[in-house]
Structures are given as structure tokens and as C-alpha cells.
N, C-alpha and C. Protein backbone atom coordinates (compact mmCIF):
# COMPACT_ATOMS: atom_id res chain seq x y z
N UNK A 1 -120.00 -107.44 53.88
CA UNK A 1 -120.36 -108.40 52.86
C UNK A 1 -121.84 -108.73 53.03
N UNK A 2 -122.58 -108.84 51.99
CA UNK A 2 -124.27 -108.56 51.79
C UNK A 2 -124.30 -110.36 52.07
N UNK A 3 -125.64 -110.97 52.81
CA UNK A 3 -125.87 -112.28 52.79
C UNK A 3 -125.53 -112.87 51.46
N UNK A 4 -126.48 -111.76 50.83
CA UNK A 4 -126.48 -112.91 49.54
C UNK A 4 -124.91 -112.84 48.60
N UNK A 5 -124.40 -112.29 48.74
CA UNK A 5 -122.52 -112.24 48.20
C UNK A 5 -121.99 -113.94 48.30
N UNK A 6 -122.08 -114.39 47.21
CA UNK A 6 -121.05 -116.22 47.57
C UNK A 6 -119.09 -114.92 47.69
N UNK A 7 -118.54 -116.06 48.67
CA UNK A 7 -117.43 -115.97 48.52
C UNK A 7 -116.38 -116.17 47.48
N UNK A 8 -115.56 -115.62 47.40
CA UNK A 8 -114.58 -116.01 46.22
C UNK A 8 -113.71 -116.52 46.69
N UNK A 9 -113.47 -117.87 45.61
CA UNK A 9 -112.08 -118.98 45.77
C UNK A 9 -111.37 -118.21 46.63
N UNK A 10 -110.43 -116.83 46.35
CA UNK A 10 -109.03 -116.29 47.20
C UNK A 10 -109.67 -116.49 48.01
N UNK A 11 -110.79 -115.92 48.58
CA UNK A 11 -111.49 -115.86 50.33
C UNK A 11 -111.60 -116.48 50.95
N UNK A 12 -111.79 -117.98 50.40
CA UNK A 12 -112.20 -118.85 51.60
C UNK A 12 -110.77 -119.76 51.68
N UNK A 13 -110.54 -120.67 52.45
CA UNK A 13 -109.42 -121.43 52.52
C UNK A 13 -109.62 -122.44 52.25
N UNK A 14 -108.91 -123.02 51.50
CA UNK A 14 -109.17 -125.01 51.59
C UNK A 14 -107.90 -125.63 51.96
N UNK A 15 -108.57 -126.63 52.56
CA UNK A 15 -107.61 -127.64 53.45
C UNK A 15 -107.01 -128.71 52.90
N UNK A 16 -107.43 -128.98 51.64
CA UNK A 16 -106.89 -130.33 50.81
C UNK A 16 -105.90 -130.23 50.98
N UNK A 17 -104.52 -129.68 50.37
CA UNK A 17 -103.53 -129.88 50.24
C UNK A 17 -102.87 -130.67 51.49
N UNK A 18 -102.94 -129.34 53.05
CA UNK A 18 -102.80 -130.07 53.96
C UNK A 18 -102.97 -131.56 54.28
N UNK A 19 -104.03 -131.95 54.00
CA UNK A 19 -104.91 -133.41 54.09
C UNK A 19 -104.43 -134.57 52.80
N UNK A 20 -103.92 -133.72 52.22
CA UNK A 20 -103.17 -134.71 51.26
C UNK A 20 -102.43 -135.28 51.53
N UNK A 21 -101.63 -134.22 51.97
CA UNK A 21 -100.20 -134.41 52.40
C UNK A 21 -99.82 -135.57 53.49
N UNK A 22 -101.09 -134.41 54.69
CA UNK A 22 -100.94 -135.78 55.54
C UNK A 22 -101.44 -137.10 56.02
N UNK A 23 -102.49 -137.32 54.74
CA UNK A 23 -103.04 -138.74 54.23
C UNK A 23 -101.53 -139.84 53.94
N UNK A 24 -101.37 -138.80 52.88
CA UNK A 24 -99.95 -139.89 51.96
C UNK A 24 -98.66 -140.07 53.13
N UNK A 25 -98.25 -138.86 54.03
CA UNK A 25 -97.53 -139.07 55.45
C UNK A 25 -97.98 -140.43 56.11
N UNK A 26 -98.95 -140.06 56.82
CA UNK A 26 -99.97 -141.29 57.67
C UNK A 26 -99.65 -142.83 56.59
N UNK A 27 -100.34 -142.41 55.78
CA UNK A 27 -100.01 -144.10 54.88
C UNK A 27 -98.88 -144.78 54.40
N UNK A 28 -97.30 -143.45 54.60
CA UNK A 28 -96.41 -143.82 54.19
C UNK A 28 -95.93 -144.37 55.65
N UNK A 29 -95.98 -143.77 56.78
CA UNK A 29 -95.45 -144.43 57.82
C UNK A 29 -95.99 -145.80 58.48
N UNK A 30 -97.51 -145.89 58.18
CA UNK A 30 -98.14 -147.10 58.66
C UNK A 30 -97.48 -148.23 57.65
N UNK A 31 -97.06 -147.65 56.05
CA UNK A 31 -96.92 -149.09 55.49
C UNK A 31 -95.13 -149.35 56.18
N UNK A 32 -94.37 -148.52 56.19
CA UNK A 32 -92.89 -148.93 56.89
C UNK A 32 -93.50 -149.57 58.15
N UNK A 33 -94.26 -149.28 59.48
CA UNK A 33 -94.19 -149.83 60.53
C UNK A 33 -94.33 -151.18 59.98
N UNK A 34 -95.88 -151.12 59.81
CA UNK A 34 -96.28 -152.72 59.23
C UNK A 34 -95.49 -153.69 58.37
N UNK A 35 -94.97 -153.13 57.73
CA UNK A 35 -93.77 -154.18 57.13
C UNK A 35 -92.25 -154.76 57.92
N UNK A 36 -92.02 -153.48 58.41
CA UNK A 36 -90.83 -153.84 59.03
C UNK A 36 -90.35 -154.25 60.76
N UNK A 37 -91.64 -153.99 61.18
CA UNK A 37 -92.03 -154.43 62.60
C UNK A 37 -93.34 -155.38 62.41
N UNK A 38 -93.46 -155.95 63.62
CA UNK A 38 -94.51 -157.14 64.22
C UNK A 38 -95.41 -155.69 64.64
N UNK A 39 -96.20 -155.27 63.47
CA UNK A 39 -97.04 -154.33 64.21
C UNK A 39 -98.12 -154.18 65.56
N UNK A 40 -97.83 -153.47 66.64
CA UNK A 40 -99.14 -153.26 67.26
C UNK A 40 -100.60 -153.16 66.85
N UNK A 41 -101.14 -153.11 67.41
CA UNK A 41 -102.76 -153.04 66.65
C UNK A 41 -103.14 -151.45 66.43
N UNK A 42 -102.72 -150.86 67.38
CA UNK A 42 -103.10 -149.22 67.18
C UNK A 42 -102.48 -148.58 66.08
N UNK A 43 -101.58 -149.16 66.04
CA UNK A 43 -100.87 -148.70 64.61
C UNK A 43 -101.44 -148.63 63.25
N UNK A 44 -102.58 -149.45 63.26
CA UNK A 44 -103.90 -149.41 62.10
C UNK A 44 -104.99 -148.23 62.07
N UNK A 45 -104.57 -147.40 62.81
CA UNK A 45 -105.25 -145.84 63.05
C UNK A 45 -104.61 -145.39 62.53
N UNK A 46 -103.35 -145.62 61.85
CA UNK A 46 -102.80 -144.52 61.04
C UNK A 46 -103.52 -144.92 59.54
N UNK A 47 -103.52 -146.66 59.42
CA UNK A 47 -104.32 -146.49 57.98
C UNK A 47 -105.56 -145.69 57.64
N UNK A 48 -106.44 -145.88 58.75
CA UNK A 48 -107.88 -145.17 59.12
C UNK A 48 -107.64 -143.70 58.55
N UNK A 49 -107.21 -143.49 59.29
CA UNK A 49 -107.04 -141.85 59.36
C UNK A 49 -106.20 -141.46 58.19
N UNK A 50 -105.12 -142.05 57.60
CA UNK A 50 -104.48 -141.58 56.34
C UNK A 50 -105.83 -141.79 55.03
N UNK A 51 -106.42 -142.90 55.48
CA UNK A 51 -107.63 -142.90 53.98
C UNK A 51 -108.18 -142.22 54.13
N UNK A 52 -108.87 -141.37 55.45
CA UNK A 52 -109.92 -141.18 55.80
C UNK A 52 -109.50 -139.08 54.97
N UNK A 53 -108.39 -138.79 55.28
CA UNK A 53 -107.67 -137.31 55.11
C UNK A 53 -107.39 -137.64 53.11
N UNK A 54 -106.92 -138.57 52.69
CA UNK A 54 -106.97 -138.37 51.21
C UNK A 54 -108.44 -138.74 50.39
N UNK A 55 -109.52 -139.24 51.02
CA UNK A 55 -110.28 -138.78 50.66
C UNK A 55 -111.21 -137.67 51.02
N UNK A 56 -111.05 -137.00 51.76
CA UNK A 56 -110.96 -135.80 52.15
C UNK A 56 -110.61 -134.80 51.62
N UNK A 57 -108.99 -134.66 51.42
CA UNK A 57 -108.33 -133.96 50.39
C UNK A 57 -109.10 -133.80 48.94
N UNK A 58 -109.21 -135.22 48.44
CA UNK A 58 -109.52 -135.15 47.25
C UNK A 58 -110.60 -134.58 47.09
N UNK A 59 -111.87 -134.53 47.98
CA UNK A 59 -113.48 -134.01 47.91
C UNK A 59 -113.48 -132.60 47.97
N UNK A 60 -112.76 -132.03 48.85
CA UNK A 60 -112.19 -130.47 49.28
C UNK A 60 -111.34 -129.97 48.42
N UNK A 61 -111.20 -130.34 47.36
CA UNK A 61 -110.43 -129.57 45.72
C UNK A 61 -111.22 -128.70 45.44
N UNK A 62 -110.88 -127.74 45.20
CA UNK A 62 -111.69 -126.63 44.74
C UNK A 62 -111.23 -126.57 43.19
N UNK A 63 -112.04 -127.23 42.32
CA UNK A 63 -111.71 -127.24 40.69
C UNK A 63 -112.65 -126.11 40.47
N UNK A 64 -111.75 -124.69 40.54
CA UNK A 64 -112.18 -123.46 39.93
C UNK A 64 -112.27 -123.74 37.95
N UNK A 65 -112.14 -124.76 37.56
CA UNK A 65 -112.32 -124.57 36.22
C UNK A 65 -113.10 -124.61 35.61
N UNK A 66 -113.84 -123.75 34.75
CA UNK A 66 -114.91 -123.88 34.08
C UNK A 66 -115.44 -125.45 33.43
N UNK A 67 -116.51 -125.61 33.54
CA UNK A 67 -117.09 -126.54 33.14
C UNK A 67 -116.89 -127.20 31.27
N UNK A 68 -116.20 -128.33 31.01
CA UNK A 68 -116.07 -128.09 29.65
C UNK A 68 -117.83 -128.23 28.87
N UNK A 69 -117.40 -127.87 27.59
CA UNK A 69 -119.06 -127.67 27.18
C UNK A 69 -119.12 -129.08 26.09
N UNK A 70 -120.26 -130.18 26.36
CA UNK A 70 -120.74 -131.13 25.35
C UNK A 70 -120.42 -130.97 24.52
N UNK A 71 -120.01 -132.06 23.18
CA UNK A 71 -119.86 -131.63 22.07
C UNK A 71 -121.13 -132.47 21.25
């Protein structure tokens, strides 16, 4: 592959989905602890880290779709 060659979408990998997934995981279990237990304090690293992976996810979308055109 020549330097100057950009990669194509199939070629490279993206991680969003993963990071979606386990954003909305992370945030679904921190909100059960926190509600239904006298939470620990470390247990607020799961909020951290669940926001921190869905916005993540969301930035790491690869919107292969053409650009719509002005009207």
C-alpha cells in the first residue's frame, strides 16, 4: 500500500459499536447500583467511564454517507 493510498471504510476497524454498547452497559449498571443500594463512592467510575465510552462511540461513527448537497 503506497503512503499516499487513504484506507477504505472495510479496512480499517471502528470501535464505536463496542463503546456503545459498553457505555449504555456501564450506565445501566451504575444507575441499578445507585438506586437500589447505599452506593459506595467508587461505584461513580462506572458513570465516568460509561459517559466517557458513549461519547466516544458516538465521535468514532464512521458516517460513510455522502454529504447531502444545499438546496
Amino acid at each position: 500500500m503506497k503512503p499516499t493510498d487513504a484506507p477504505h471504510p472495510s479496512q480499517t476497524k471502528s470501535h464505536a459499536l463496542p463503546a456503545l454498547i459498553s457505555g449504555v452497559l456501564m450506565l445501566a449498571i451504575w444507575a441499578y447500583v445507585t438506586i437500589t443500594t447505599v452506593a459506595p463512592g467508587w461505584i461513580h467510575i462506572l458513570l465516568t467511564a460509561g459517559v466517557f465510552l458513549l461519547i466516544y462511540g458516538i465521535a468514532a461513527r464512521d458516517d460513510s454517507r455522502p454529504p447531502r448537497p444545499r438546496s
